[in-house]
N, C-alpha and C. Protein backbone atom coordinates (compact mmCIF):
# COMPACT_ATOMS: atom_id res chain seq x y z
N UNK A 1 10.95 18.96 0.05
CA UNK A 1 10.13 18.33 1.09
C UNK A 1 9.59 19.40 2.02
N UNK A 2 8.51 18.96 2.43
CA UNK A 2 7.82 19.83 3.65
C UNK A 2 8.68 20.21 4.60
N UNK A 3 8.99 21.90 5.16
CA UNK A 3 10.36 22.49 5.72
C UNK A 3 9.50 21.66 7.35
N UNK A 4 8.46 21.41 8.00
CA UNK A 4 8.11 20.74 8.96
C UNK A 4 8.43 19.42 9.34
N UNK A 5 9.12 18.85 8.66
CA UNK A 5 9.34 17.24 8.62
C UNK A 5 10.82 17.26 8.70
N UNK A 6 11.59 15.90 9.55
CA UNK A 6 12.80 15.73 9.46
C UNK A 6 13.06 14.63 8.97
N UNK A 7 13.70 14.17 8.04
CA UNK A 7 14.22 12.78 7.48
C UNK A 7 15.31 12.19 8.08
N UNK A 8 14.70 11.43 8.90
CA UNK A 8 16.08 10.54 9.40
C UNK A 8 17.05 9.77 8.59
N UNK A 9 17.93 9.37 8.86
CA UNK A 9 19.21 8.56 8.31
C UNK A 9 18.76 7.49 8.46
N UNK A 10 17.68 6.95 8.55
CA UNK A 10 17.12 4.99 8.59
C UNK A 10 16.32 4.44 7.48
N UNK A 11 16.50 3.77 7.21
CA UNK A 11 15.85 3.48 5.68
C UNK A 11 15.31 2.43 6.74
N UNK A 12 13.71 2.35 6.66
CA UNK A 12 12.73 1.13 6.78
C UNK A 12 12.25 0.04 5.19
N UNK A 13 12.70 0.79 4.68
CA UNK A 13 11.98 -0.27 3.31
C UNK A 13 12.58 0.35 2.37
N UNK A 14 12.48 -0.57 1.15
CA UNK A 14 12.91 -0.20 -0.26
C UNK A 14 11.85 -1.30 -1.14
N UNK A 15 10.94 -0.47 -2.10
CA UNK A 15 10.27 -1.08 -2.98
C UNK A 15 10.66 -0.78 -4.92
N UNK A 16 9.89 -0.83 -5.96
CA UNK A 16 10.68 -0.71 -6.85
C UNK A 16 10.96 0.44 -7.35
N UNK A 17 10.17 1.33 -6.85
CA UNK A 17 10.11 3.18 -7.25
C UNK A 17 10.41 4.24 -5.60
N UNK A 18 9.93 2.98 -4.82
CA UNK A 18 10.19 4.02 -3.41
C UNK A 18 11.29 2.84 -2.16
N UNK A 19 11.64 4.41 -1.43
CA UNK A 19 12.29 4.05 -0.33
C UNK A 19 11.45 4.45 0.80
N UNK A 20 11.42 3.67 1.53
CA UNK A 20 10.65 4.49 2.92
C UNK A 20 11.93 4.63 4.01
N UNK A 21 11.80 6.03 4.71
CA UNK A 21 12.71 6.56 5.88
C UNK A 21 11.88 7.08 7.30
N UNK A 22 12.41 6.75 7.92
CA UNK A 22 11.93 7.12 9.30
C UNK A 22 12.34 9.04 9.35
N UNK A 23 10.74 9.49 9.65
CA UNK A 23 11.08 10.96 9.63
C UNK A 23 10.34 11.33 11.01
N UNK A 24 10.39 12.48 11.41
CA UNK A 24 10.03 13.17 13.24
C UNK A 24 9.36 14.63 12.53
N UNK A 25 8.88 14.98 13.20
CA UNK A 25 8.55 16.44 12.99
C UNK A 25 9.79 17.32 13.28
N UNK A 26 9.56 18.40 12.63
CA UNK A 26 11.33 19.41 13.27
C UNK A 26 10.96 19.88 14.62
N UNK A 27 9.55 20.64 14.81
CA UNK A 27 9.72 20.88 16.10
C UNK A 27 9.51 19.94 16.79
N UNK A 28 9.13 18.86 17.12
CA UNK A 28 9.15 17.63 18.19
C UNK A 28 8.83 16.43 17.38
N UNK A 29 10.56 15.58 17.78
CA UNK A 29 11.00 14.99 17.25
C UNK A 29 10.59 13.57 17.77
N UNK A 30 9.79 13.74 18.90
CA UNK A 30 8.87 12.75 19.22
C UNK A 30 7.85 12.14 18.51
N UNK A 31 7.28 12.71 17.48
CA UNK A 31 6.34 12.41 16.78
C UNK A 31 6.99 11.75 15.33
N UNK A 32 6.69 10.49 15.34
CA UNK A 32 7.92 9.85 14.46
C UNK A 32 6.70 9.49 13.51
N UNK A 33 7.27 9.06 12.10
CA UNK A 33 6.43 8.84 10.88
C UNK A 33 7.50 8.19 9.63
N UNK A 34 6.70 7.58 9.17
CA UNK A 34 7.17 6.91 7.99
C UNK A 34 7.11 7.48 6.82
N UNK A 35 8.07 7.92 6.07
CA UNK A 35 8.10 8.90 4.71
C UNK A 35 8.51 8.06 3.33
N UNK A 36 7.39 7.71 2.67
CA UNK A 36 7.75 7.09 1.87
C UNK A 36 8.69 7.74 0.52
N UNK A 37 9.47 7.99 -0.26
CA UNK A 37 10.33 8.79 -0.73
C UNK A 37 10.57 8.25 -2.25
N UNK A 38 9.73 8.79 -3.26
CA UNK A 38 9.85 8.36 -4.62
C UNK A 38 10.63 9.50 -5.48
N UNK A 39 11.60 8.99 -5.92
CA UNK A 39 12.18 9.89 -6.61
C UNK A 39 12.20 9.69 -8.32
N UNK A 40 11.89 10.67 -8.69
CA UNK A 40 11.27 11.16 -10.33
C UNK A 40 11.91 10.34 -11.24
N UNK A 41 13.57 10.60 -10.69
CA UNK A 41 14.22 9.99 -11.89
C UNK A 41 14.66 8.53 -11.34
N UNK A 42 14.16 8.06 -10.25
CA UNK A 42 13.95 6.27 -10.09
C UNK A 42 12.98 5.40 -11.20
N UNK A 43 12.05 6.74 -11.64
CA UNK A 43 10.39 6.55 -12.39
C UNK A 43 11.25 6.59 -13.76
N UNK A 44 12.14 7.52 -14.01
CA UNK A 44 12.63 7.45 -15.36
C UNK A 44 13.49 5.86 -15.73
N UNK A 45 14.44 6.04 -14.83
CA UNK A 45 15.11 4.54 -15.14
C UNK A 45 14.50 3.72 -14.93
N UNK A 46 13.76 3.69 -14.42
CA UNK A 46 12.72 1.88 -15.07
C UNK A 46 11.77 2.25 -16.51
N UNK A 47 11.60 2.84 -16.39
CA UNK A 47 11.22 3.14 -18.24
C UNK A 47 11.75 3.47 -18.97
N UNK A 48 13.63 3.49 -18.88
CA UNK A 48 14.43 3.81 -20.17
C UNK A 48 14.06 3.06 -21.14
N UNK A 49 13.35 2.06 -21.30
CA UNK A 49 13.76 1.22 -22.17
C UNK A 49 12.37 0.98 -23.12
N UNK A 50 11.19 1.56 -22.23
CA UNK A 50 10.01 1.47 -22.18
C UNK A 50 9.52 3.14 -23.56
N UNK A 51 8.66 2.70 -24.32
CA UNK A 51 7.92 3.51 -25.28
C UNK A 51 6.96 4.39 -24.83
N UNK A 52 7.16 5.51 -25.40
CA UNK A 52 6.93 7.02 -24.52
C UNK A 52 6.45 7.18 -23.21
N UNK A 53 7.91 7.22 -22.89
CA UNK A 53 8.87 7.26 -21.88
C UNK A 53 8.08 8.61 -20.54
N UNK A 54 8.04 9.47 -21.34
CA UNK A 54 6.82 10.94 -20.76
C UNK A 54 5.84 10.62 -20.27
N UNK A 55 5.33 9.72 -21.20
CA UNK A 55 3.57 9.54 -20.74
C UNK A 55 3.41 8.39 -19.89
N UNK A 56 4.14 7.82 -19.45
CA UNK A 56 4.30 7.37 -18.80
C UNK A 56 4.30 7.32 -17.17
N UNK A 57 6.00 8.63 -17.13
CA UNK A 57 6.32 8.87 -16.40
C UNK A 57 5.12 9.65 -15.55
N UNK A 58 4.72 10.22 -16.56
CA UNK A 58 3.64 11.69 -15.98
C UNK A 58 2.33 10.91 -15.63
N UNK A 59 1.95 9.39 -16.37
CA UNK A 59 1.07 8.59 -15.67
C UNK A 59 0.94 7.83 -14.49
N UNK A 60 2.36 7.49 -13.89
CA UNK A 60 2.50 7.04 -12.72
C UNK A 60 2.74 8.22 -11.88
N UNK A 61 3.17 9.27 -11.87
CA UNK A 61 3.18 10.59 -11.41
C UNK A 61 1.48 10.80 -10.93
N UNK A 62 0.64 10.61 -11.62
CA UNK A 62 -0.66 10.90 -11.59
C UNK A 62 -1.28 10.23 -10.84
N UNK A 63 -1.11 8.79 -11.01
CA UNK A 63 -1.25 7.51 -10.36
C UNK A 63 -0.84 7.96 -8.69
N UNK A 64 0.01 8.25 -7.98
CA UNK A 64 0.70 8.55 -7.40
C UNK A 64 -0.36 9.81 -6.13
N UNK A 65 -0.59 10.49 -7.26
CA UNK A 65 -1.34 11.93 -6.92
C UNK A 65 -2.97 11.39 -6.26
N UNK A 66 -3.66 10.32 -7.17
CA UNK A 66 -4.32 9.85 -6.88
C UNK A 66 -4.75 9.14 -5.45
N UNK A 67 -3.62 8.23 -5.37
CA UNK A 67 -3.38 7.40 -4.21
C UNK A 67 -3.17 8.15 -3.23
N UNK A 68 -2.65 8.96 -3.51
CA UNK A 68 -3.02 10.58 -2.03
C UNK A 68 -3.95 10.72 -1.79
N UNK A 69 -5.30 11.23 -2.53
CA UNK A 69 -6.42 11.46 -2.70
C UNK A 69 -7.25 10.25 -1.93
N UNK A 70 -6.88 9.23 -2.52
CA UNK A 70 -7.95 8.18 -2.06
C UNK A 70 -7.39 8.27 -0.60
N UNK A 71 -6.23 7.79 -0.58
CA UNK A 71 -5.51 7.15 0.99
C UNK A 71 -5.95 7.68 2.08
N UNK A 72 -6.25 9.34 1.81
CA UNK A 72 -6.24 10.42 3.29
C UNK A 72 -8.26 10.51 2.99
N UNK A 73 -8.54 9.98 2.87
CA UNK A 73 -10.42 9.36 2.98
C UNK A 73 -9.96 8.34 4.06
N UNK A 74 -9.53 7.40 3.76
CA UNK A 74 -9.27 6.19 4.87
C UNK A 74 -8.77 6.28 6.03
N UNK A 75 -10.16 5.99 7.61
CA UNK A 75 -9.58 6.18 8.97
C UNK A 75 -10.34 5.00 9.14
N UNK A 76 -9.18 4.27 9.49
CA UNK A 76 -9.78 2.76 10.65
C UNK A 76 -8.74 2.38 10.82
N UNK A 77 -8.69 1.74 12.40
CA UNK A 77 -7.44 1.13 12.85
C UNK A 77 -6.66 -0.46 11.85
N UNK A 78 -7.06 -0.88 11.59
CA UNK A 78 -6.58 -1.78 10.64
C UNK A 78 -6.05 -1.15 9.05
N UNK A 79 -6.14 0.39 8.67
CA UNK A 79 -5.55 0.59 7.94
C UNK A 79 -4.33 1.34 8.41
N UNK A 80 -3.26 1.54 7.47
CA UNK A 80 -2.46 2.74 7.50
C UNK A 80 -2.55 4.08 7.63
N UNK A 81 -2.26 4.89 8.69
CA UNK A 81 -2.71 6.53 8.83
C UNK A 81 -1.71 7.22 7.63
N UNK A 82 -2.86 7.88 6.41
CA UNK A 82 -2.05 8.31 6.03
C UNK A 82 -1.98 10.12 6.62
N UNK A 83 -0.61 10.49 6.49
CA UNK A 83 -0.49 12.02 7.37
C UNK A 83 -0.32 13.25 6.37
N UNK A 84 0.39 13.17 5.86
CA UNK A 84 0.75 14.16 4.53
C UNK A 84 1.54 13.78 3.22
N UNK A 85 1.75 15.06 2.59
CA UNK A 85 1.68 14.68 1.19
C UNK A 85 2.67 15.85 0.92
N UNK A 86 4.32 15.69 0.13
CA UNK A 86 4.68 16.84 -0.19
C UNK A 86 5.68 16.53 -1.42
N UNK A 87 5.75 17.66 -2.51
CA UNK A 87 6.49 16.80 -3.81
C UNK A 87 7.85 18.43 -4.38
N UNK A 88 8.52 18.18 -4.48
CA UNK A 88 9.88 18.72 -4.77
C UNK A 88 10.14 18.52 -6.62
N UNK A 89 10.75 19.06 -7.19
CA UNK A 89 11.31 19.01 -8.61
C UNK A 89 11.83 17.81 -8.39
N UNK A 90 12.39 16.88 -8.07
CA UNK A 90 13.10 15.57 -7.64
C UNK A 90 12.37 14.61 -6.90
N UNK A 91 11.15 15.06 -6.24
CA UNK A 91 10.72 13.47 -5.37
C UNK A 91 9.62 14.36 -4.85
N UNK A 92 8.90 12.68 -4.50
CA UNK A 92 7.77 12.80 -4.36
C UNK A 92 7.64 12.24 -2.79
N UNK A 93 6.73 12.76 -1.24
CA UNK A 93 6.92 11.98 -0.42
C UNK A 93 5.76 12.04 0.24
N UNK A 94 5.36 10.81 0.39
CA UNK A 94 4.23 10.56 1.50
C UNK A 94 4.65 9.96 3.00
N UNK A 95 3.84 11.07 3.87
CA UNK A 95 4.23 10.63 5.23
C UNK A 95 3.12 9.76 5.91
N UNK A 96 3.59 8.53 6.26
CA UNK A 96 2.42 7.79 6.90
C UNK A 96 2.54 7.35 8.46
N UNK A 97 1.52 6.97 9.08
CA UNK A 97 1.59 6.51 10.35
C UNK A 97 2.74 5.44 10.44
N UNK A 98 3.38 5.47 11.40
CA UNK A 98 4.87 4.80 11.62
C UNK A 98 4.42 3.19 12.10
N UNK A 99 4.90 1.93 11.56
CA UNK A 99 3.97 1.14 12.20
C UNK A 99 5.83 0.23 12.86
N UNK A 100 6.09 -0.06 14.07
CA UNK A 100 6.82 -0.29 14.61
C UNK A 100 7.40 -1.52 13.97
N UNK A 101 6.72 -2.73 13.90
CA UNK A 101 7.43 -3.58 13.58
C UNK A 101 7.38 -4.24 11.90
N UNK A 102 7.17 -3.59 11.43
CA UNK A 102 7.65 -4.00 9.72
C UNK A 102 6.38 -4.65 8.92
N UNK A 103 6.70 -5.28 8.03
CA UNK A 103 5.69 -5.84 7.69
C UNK A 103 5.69 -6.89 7.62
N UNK A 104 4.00 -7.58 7.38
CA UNK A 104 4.02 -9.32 7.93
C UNK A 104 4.67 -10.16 7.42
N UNK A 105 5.47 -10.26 5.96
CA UNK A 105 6.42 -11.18 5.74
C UNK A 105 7.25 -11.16 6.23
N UNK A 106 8.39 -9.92 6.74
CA UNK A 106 9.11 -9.81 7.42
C UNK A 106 8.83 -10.46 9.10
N UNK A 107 7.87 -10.34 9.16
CA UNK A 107 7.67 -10.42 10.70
C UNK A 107 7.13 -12.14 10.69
N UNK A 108 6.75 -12.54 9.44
CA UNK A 108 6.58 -13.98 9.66
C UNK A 108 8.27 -14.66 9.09
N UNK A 109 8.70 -14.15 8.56
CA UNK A 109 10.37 -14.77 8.55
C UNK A 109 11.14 -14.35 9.48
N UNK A 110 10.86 -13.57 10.24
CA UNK A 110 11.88 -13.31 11.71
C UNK A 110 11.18 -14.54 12.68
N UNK A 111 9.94 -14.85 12.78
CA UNK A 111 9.12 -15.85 13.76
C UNK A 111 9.27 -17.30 13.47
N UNK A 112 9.01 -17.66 12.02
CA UNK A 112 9.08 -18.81 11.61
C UNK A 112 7.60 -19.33 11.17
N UNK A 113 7.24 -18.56 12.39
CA UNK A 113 5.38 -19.29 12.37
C UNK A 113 4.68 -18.23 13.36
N UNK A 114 3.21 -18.15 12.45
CA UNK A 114 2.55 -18.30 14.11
C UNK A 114 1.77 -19.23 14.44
N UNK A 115 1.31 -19.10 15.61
CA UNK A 115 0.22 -19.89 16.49
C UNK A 115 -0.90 -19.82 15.36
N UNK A 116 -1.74 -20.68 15.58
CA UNK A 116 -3.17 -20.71 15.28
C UNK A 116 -3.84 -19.41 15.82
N UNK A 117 -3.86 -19.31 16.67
CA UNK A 117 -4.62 -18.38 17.37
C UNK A 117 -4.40 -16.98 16.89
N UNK A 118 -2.49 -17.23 17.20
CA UNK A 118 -2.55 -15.38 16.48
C UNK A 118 -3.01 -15.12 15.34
N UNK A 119 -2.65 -16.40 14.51
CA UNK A 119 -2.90 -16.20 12.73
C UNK A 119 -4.66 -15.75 12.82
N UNK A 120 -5.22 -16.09 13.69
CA UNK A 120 -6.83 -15.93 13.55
C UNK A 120 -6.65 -14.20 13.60
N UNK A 121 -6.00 -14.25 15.08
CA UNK A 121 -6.09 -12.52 15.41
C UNK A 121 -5.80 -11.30 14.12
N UNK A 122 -4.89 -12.16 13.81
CA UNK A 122 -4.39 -10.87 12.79
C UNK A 122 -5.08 -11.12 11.86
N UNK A 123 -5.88 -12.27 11.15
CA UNK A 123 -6.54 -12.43 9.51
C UNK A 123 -8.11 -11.41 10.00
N UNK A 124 -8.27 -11.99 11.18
CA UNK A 124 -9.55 -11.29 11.74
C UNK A 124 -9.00 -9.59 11.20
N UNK A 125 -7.96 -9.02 11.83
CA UNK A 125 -8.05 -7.47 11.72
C UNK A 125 -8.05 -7.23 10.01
N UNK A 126 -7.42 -8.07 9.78
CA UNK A 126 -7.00 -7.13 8.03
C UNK A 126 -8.48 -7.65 7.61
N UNK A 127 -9.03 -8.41 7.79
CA UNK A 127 -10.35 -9.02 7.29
C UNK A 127 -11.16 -7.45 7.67
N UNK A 128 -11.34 -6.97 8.86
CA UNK A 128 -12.21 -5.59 9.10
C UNK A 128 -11.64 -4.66 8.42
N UNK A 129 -10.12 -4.13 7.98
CA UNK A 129 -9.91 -3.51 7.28
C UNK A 129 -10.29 -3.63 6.20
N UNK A 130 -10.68 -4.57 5.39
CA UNK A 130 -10.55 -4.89 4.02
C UNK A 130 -12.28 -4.52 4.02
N UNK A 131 -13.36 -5.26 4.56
CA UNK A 131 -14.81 -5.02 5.45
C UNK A 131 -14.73 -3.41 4.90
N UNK A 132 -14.09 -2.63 5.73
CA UNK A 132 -13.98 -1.03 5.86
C UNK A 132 -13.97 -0.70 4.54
N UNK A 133 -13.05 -1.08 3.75
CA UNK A 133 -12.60 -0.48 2.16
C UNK A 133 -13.97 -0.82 1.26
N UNK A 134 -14.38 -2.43 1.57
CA UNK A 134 -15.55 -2.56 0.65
C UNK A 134 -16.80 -1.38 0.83
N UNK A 135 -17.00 -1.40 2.19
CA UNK A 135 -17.89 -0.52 2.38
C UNK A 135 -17.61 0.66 1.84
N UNK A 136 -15.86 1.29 1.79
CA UNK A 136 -16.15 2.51 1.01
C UNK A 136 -16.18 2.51 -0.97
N UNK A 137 -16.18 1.21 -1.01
CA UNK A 137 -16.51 0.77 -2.61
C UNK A 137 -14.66 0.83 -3.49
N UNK A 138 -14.08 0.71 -2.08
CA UNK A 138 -12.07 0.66 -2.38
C UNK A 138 -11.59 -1.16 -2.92
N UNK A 139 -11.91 -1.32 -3.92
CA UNK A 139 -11.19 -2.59 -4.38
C UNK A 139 -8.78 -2.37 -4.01
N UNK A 140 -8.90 -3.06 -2.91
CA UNK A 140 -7.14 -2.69 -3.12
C UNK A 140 -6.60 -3.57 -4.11
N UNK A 141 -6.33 -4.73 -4.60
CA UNK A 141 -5.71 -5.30 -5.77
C UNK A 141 -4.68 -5.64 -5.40
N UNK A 142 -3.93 -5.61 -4.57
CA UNK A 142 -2.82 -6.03 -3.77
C UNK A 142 -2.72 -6.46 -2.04
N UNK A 143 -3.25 -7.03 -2.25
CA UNK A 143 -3.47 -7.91 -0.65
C UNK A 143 -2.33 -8.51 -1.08
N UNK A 144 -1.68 -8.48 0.05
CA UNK A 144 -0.23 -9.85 0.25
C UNK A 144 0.52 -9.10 1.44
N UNK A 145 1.26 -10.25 2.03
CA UNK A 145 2.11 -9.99 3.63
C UNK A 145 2.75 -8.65 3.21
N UNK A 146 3.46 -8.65 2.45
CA UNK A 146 4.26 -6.92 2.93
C UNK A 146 3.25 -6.11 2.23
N UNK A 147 2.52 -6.00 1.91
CA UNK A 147 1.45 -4.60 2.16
C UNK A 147 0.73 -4.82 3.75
N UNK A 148 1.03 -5.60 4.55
CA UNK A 148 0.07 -5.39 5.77
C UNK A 148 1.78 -5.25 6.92
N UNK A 149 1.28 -4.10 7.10
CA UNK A 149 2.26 -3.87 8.76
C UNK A 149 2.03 -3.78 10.07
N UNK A 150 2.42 -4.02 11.05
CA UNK A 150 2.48 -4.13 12.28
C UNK A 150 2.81 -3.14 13.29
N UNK A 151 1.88 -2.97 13.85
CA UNK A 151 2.05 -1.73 14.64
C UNK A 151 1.44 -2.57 16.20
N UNK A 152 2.05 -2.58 17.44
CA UNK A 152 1.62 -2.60 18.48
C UNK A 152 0.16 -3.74 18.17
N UNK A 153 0.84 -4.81 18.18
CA UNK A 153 -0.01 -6.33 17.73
C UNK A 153 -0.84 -6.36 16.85
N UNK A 154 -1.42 -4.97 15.89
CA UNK A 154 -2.04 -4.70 15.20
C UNK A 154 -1.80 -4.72 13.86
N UNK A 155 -2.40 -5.42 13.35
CA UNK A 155 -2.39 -5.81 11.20
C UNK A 155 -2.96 -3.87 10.60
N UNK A 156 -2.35 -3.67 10.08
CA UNK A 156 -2.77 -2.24 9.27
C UNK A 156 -2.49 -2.55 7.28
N UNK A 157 -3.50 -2.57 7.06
CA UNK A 157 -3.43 -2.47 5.35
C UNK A 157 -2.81 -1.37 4.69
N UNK A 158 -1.58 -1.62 4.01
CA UNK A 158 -1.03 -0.70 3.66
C UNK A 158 -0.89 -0.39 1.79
N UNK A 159 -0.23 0.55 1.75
CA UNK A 159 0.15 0.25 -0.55
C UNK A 159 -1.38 0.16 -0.80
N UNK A 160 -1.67 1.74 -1.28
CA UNK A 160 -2.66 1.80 -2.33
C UNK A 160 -2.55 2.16 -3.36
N UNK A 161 -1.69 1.76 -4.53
CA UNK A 161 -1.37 2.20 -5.71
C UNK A 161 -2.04 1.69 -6.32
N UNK A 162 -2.35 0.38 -6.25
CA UNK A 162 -3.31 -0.51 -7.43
C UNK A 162 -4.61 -0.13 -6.96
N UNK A 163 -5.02 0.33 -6.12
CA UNK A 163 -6.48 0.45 -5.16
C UNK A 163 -7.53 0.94 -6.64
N UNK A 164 -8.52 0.56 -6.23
CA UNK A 164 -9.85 1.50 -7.48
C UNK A 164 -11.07 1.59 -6.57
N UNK A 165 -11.47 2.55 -7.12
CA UNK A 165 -12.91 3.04 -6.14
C UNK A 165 -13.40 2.70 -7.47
N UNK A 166 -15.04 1.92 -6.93
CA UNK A 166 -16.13 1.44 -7.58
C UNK A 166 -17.41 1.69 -7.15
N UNK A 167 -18.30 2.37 -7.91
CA UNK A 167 -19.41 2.95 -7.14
C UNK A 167 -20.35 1.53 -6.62
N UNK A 168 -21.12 2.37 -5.68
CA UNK A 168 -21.69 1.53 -4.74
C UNK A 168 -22.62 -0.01 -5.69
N UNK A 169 -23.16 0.59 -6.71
CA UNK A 169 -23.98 -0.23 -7.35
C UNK A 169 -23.15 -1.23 -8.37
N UNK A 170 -22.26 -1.11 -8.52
CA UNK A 170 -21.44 -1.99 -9.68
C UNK A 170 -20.20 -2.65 -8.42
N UNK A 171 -20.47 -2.91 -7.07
CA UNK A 171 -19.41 -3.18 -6.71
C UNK A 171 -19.07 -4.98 -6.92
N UNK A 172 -20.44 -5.77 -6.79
CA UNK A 172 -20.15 -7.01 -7.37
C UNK A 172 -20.06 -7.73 -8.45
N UNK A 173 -20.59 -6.62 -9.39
CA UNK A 173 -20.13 -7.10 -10.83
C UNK A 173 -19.00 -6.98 -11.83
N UNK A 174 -19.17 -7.96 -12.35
CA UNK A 174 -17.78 -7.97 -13.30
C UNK A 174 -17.11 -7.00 -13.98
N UNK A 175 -15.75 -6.40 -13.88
CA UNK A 175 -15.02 -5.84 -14.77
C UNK A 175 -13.83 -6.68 -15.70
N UNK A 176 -13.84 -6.24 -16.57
CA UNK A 176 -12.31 -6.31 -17.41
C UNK A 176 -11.14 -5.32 -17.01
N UNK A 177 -10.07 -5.46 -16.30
CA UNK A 177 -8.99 -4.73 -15.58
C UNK A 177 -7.80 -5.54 -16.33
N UNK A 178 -6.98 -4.69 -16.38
CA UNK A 178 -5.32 -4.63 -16.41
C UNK A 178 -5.20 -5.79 -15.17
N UNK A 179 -3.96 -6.62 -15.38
CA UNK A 179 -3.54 -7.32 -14.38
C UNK A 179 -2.70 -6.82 -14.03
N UNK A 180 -3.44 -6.26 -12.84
CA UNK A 180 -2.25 -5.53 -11.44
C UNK A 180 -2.04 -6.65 -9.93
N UNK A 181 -0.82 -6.44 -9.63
CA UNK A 181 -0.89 -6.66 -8.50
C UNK A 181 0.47 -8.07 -8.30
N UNK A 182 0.13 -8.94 -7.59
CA UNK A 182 1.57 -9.53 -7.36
C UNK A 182 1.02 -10.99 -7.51
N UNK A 183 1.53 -12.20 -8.87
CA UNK A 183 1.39 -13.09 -9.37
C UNK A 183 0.78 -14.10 -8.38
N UNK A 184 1.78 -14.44 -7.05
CA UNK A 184 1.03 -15.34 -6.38
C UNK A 184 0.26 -15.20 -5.27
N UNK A 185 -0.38 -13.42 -5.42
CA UNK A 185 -1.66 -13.51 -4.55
C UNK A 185 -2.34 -13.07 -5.54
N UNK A 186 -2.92 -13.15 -7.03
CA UNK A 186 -4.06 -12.87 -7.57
C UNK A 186 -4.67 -14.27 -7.89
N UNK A 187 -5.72 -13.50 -7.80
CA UNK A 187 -7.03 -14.60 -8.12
C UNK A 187 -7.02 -14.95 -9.81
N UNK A 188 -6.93 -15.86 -9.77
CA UNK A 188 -7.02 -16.97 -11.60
C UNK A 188 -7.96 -15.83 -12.57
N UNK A 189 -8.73 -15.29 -12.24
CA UNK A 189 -9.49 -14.44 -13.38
C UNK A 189 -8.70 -13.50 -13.80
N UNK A 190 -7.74 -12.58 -12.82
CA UNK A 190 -6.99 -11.29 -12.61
C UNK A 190 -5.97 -12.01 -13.70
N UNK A 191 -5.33 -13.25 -13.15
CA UNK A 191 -3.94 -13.25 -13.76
C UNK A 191 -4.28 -13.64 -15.29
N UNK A 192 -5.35 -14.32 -15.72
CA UNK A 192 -6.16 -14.65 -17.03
C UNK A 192 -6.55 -13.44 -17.94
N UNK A 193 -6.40 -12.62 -17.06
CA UNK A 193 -6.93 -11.33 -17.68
C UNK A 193 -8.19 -11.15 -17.76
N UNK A 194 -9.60 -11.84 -17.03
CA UNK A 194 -10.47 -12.49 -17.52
C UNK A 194 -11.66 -11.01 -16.45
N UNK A 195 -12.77 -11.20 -16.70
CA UNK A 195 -13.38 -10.25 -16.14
C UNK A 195 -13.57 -10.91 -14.44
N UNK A 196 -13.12 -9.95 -13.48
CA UNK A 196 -13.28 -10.10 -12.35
C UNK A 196 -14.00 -9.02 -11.76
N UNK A 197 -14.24 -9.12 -10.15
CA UNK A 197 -15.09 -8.17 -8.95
C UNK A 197 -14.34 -7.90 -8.33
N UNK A 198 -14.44 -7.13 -7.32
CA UNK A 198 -13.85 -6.47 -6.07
C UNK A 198 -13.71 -7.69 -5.09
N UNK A 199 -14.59 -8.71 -5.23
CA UNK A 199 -13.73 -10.18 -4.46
C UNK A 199 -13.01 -10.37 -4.54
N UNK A 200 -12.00 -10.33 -5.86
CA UNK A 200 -10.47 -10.79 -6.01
C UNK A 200 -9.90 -10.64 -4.79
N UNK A 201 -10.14 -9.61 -3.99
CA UNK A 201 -9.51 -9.45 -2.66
C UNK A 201 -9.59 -9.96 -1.53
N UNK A 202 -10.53 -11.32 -1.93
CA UNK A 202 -11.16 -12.08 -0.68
C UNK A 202 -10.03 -13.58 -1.40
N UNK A 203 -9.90 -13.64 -2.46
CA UNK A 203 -9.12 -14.71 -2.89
C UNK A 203 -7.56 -14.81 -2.18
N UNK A 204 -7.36 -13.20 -2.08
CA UNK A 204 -5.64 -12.99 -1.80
C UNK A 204 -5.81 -12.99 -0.45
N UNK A 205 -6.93 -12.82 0.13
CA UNK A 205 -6.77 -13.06 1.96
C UNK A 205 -6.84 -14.43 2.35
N UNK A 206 -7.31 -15.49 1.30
CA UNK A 206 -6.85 -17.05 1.66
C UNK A 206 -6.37 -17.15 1.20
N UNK A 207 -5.40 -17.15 -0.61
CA UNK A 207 -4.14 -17.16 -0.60
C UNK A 207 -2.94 -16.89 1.03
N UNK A 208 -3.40 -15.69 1.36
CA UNK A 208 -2.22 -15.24 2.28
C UNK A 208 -2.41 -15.81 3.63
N UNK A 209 -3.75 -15.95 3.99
CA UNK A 209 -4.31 -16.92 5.12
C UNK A 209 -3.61 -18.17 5.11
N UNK A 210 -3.61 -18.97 4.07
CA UNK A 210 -2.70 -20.29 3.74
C UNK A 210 -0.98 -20.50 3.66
């Protein structure tokens, strides 16, 4: 890991390849950040079982490398700041803007509910985030409550692994894609396998709106 960064002892999240930890800078430990923390051979044991096992590994590895690339293009307050990028013989870690209070499923099962009103506030922000990505021709493929976190009343779009950049002129027309993304926020074409657009992502914001 980057000798500038400190990894705290707090685990904020656990997904199926990564852990995220609360990390500070070494020299000022005030400056706090979220380190997401994938480790190589987490990537191996979920594909023990899985047919060449390498190409695989070295494809989500790539995958990975990518989503760096795209992520640190993206500045708007409704997304995630991403900060740096550093990878070890053993793990891989991305440091992102720290967002205080978790993410929106979490934060809608600690509440119960919200208001009408807030639910507007917050669909409104991820709605401009999402606005932002089209404009940069960023299909994300995974809209749903825990990819969006909370920072200081603020919705931030987070998890760009499934993300695809689509040039400006093909952004409303149909592709044939792999079904990525999470069963009960894709849109009926995605989960059909069927040719879909970069709208799919307007389907999973009223899925998740609802």
């Amino acid at each position: 890991m980057d000798q500038k960064y400190y990894l705290k002892n707090k685990r904020l999240g656990k997904g199926n390849f990564a852990e995220t930890f609360l990390a500070t800078l070494k020299d000022d430990e005030t400056k706090i950040y979220a380190c997401k923390m994938i480790a190589k051979n987490s990537i191996i044991e979920k594909l023990k079982n899985s047919k060449n096992q390498e190409q695989r590994k070295e494809y989500i590895i790539n995958s990975l490398k990518n989503e760096v690339q795209l992520w640190k293009q993206l500045d708007h307050p409704n997304i995630v700041k991403f900060i740096d990028f550093s990878e070890t013989p053993n793990n891989i870690y991305f440091f992102l803007e720290y967002c205080d209070s978790g993410d929106l499923e979490k934060e809608l099962k600690r509440r119960n509910k919200f208001s009408e009103a807030e639910g507007l506030i917050i669909m409104k922000q991820i709605v401009d985030g999402c606005c932002f990505l089209y404009d940069k021709g960023v299909f994300h493929r995974d809209i749903k409550p825990e990819n969006i976190l909370m920072h200081k009343n603020a919705a931030k779009i987070a998890d760009f692994g499934f993300a695809k950049v689509i040039e400006e002129e093909k952004r409303d027309m149909a592709f044939q894609q792999t079904a990525v993304g999470t069963p009960f926020y894709m849109a009926p074409q995605v989960l059909e396998c069927k040719e879909y657009s970069i709208k799919c992502d307007v389907w999973s914001l009223g899925v998740m709106f609802y």
